[in-house]
Protein backbone atom coordinates (compact mmCIF):
# COMPACT_ATOMS: atom_id res chain seq x y z
CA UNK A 1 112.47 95.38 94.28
CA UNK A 2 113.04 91.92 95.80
CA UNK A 3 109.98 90.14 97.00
CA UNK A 4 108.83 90.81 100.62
CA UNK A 5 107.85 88.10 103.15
CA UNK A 6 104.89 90.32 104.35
CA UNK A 7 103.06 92.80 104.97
CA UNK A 8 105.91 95.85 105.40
CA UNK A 9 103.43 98.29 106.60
CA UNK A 10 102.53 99.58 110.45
CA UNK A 11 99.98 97.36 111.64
CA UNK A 12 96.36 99.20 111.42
CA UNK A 13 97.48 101.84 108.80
CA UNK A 14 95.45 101.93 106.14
CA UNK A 15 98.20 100.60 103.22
CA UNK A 16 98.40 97.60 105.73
CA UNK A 17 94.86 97.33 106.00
CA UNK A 18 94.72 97.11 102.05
CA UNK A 19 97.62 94.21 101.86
CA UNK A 20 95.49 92.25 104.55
CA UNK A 21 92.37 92.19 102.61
CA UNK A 22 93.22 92.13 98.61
CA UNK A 23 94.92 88.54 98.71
CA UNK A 24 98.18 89.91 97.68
CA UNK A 25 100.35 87.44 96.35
CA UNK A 26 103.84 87.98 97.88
CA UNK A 27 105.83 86.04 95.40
CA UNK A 28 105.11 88.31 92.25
CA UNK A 29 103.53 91.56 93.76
CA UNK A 30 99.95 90.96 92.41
CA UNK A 31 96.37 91.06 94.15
CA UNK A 32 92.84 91.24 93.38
CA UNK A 33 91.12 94.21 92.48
CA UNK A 34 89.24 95.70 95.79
CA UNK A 35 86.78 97.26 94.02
CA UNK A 36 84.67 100.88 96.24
CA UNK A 37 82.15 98.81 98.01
CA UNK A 38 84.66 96.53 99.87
CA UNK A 39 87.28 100.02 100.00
CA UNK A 40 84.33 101.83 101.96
CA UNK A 41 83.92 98.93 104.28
CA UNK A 42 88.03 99.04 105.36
CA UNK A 43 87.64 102.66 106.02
CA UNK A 44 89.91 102.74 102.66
CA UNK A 45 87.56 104.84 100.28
CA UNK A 46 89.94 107.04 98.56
CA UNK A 47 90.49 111.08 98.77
CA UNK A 48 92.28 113.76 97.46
CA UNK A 49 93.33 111.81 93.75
CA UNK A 50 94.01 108.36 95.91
CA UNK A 51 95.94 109.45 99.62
CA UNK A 52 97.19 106.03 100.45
CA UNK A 53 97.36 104.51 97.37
CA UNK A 54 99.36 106.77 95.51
CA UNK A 55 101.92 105.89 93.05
CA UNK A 56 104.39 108.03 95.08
CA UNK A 57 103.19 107.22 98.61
CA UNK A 58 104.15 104.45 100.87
CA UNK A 59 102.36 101.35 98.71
CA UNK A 60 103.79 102.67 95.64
CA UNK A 61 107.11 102.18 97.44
CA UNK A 62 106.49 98.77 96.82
CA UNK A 63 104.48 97.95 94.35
CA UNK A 64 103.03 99.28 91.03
CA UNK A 65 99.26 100.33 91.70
CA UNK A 66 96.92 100.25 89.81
CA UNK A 67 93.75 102.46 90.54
CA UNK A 68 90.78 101.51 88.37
CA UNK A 69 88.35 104.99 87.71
CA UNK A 70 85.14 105.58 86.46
CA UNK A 71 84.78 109.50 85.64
CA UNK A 72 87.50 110.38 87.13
CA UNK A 73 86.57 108.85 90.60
CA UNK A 74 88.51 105.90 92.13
CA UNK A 75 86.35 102.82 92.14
CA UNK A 76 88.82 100.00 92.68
CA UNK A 77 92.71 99.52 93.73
CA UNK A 78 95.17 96.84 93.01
CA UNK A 79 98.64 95.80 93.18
CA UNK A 80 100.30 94.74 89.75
CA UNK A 81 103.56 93.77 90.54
CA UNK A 82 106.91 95.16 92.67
CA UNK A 83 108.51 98.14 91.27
CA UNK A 84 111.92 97.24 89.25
CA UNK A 85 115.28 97.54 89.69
CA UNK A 86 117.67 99.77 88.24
CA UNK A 87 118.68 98.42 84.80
CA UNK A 88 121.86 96.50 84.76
CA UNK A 89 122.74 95.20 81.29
CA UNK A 90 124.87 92.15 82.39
CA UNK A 91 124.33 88.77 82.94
CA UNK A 92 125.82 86.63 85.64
CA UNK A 93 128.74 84.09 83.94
CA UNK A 94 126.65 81.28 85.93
CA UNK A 95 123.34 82.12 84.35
CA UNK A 96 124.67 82.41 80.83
CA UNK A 97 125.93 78.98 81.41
CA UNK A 98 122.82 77.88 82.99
CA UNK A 99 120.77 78.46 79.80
CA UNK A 100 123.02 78.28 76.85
CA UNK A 101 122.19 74.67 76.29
CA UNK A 102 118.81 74.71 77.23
CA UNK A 103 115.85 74.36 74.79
CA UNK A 104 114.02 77.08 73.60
CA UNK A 105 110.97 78.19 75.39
CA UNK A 106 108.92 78.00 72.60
CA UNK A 107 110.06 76.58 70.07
CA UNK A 108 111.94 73.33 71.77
CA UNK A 109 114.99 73.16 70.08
CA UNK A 110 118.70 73.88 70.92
CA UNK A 111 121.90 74.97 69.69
CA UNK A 112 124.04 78.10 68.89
CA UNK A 113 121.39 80.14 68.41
CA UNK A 114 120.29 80.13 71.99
CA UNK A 115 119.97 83.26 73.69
CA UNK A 116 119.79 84.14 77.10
CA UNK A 117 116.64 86.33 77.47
CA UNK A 118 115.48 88.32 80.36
CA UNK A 119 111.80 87.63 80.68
CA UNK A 120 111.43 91.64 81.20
CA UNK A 121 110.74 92.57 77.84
CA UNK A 122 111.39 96.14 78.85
CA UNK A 123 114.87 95.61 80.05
CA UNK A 124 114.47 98.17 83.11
CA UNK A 125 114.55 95.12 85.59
CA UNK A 126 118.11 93.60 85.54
CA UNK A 127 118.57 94.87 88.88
CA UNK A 128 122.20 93.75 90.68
CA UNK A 129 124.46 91.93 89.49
CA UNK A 130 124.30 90.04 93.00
CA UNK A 131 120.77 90.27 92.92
CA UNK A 132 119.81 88.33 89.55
CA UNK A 133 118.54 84.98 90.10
CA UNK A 134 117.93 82.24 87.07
CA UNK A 135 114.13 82.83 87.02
CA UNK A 136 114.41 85.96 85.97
CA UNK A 137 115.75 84.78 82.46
CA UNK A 138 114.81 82.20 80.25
CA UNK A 139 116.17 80.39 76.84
CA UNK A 140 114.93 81.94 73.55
CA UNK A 141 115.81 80.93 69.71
CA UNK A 142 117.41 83.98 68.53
CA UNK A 143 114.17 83.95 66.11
CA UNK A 144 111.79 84.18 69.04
CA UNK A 145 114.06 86.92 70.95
CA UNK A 146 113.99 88.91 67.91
CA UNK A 147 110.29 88.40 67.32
CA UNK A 148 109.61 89.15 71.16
CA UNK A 149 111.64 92.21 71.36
CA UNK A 150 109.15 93.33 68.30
CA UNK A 151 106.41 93.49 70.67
CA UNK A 152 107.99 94.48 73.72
CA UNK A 153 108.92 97.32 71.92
CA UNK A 154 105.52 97.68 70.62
CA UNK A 155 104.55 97.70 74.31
CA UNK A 156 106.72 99.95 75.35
CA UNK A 157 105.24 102.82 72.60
CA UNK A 158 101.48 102.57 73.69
CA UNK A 159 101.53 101.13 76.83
CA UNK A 160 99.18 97.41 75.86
CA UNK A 161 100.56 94.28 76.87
CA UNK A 162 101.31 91.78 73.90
CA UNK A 163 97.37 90.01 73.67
CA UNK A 164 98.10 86.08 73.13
CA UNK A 165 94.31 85.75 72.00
CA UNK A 166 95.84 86.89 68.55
CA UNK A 167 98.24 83.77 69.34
CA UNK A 168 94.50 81.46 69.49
CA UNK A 169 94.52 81.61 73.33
CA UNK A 170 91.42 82.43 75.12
CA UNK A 171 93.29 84.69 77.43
CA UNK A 172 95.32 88.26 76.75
CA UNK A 173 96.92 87.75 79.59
CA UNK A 174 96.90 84.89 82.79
CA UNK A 175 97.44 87.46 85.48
CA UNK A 176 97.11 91.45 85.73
CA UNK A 177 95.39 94.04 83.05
CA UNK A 178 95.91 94.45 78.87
CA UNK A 179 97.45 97.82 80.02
CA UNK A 180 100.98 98.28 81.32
CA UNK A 181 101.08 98.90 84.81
CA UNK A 182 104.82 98.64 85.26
CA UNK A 183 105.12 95.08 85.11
CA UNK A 184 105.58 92.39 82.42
CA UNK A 185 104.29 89.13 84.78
CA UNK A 186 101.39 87.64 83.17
CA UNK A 187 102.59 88.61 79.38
CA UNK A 188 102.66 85.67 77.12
CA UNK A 189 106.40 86.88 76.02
CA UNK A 190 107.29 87.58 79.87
CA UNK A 191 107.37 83.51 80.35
CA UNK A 192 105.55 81.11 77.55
CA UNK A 193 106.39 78.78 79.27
CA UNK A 194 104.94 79.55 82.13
CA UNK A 195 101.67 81.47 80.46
CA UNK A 196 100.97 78.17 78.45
CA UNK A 197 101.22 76.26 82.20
CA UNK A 198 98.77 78.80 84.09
CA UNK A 199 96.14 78.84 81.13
CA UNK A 200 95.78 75.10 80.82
CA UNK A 201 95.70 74.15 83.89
CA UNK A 202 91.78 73.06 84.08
CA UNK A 203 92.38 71.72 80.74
CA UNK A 204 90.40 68.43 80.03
CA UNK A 205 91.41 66.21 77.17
CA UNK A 206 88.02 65.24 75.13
CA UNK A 207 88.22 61.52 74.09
């Protein structure tokens, strides 16, 4: 799903409603949790196993929803990323070139064992050929591919996202839940790069 500009729903409905007040973030697909409280006071308290915000209803169109329960009753909602694209295997010629002499992500170092990764770890989110854009992949020492694909695949079996505190971070994750809610933004192995950015960002060097 390519990123939307705004808010795609009929003004006043109540999956509109829901994308005015949760602070959605329209680059990646991702908002707060609106927990029942604030969901009652939008006219959005949910019915029926979750009406609007249903995984096959109009916001699950869109995005991958996640609805938080407590005893089987709905006591939060949020948005955890756009749905994917339709796996595509290849790799635009111009992004393979891009990237092939590019450091590794995590490791800083080049050379002919560079691979060109895509940063979903799932590989269900290749999308169109037309469609890919560089972001969406990332340099990896064949070491590091093969030891991400390890845990993607790990992911994949039981549903947890790869936890980077067993890495010595402070953080699982720097955006969205352990769990898999259909999308790999905020995983450690998704972007390190871009994980190690977001988590030390407040950082504070102690003399």
């Amino acid at each position: 799903m390519k990123e939307l500009k705004g808010n795609p729903f009929r003004k006043g409905s109540k999956c509109w409603v829901f994308c005015e007040i949760c602070n959605l973030n329209y680059v990646n697909g991702f908002s707060d949790i609106i927990y029942l409280e604030e969901l009652t006071k939008h006219n959005l308290r949910t019915i029926n196993g979750g009406d609007w915000c249903r995984s096959d209803g109009p916001l699950g169109k869109y995005f991958n929803v996640n609805r938080i329960k407590k005893k089987a009753r709905i006591i939060g909602v949020q948005l955890v990323g756009y749905k994917k694209n339709v796996f595509n295997n290849y790799i635009k010629k111009g992004i393979l070139n891009f990237y092939k002499n590019l450091f590794c992500r995590v490791l800083y170092i080049t050379g002919k064992y560079i691979e060109v990764d895509h940063k979903d770890g799932r590989k269900d989110d290749f999308g169109l050929l037309e469609e890919q854009k560089k972001e969406d992949f990332q340099p990896l020492h064949k070491t590091v591919n093969d030891a991400k694909r390890q845990h993607c695949k790990e992911c994949k079996r039981v549903d947890i996202r790869f936890d980077a505190k067993k890495l010595g971070y402070k953080v699982s994750q720097w955006i969205g839940p352990l769990e898999y809610k259909g999308s790999c933004i905020g995983c450690f192995w998704y972007d390190p790069a871009e994980f190690n950015s977001q988590v030390s960002s407040n950082f504070k060097k102690k003399n």
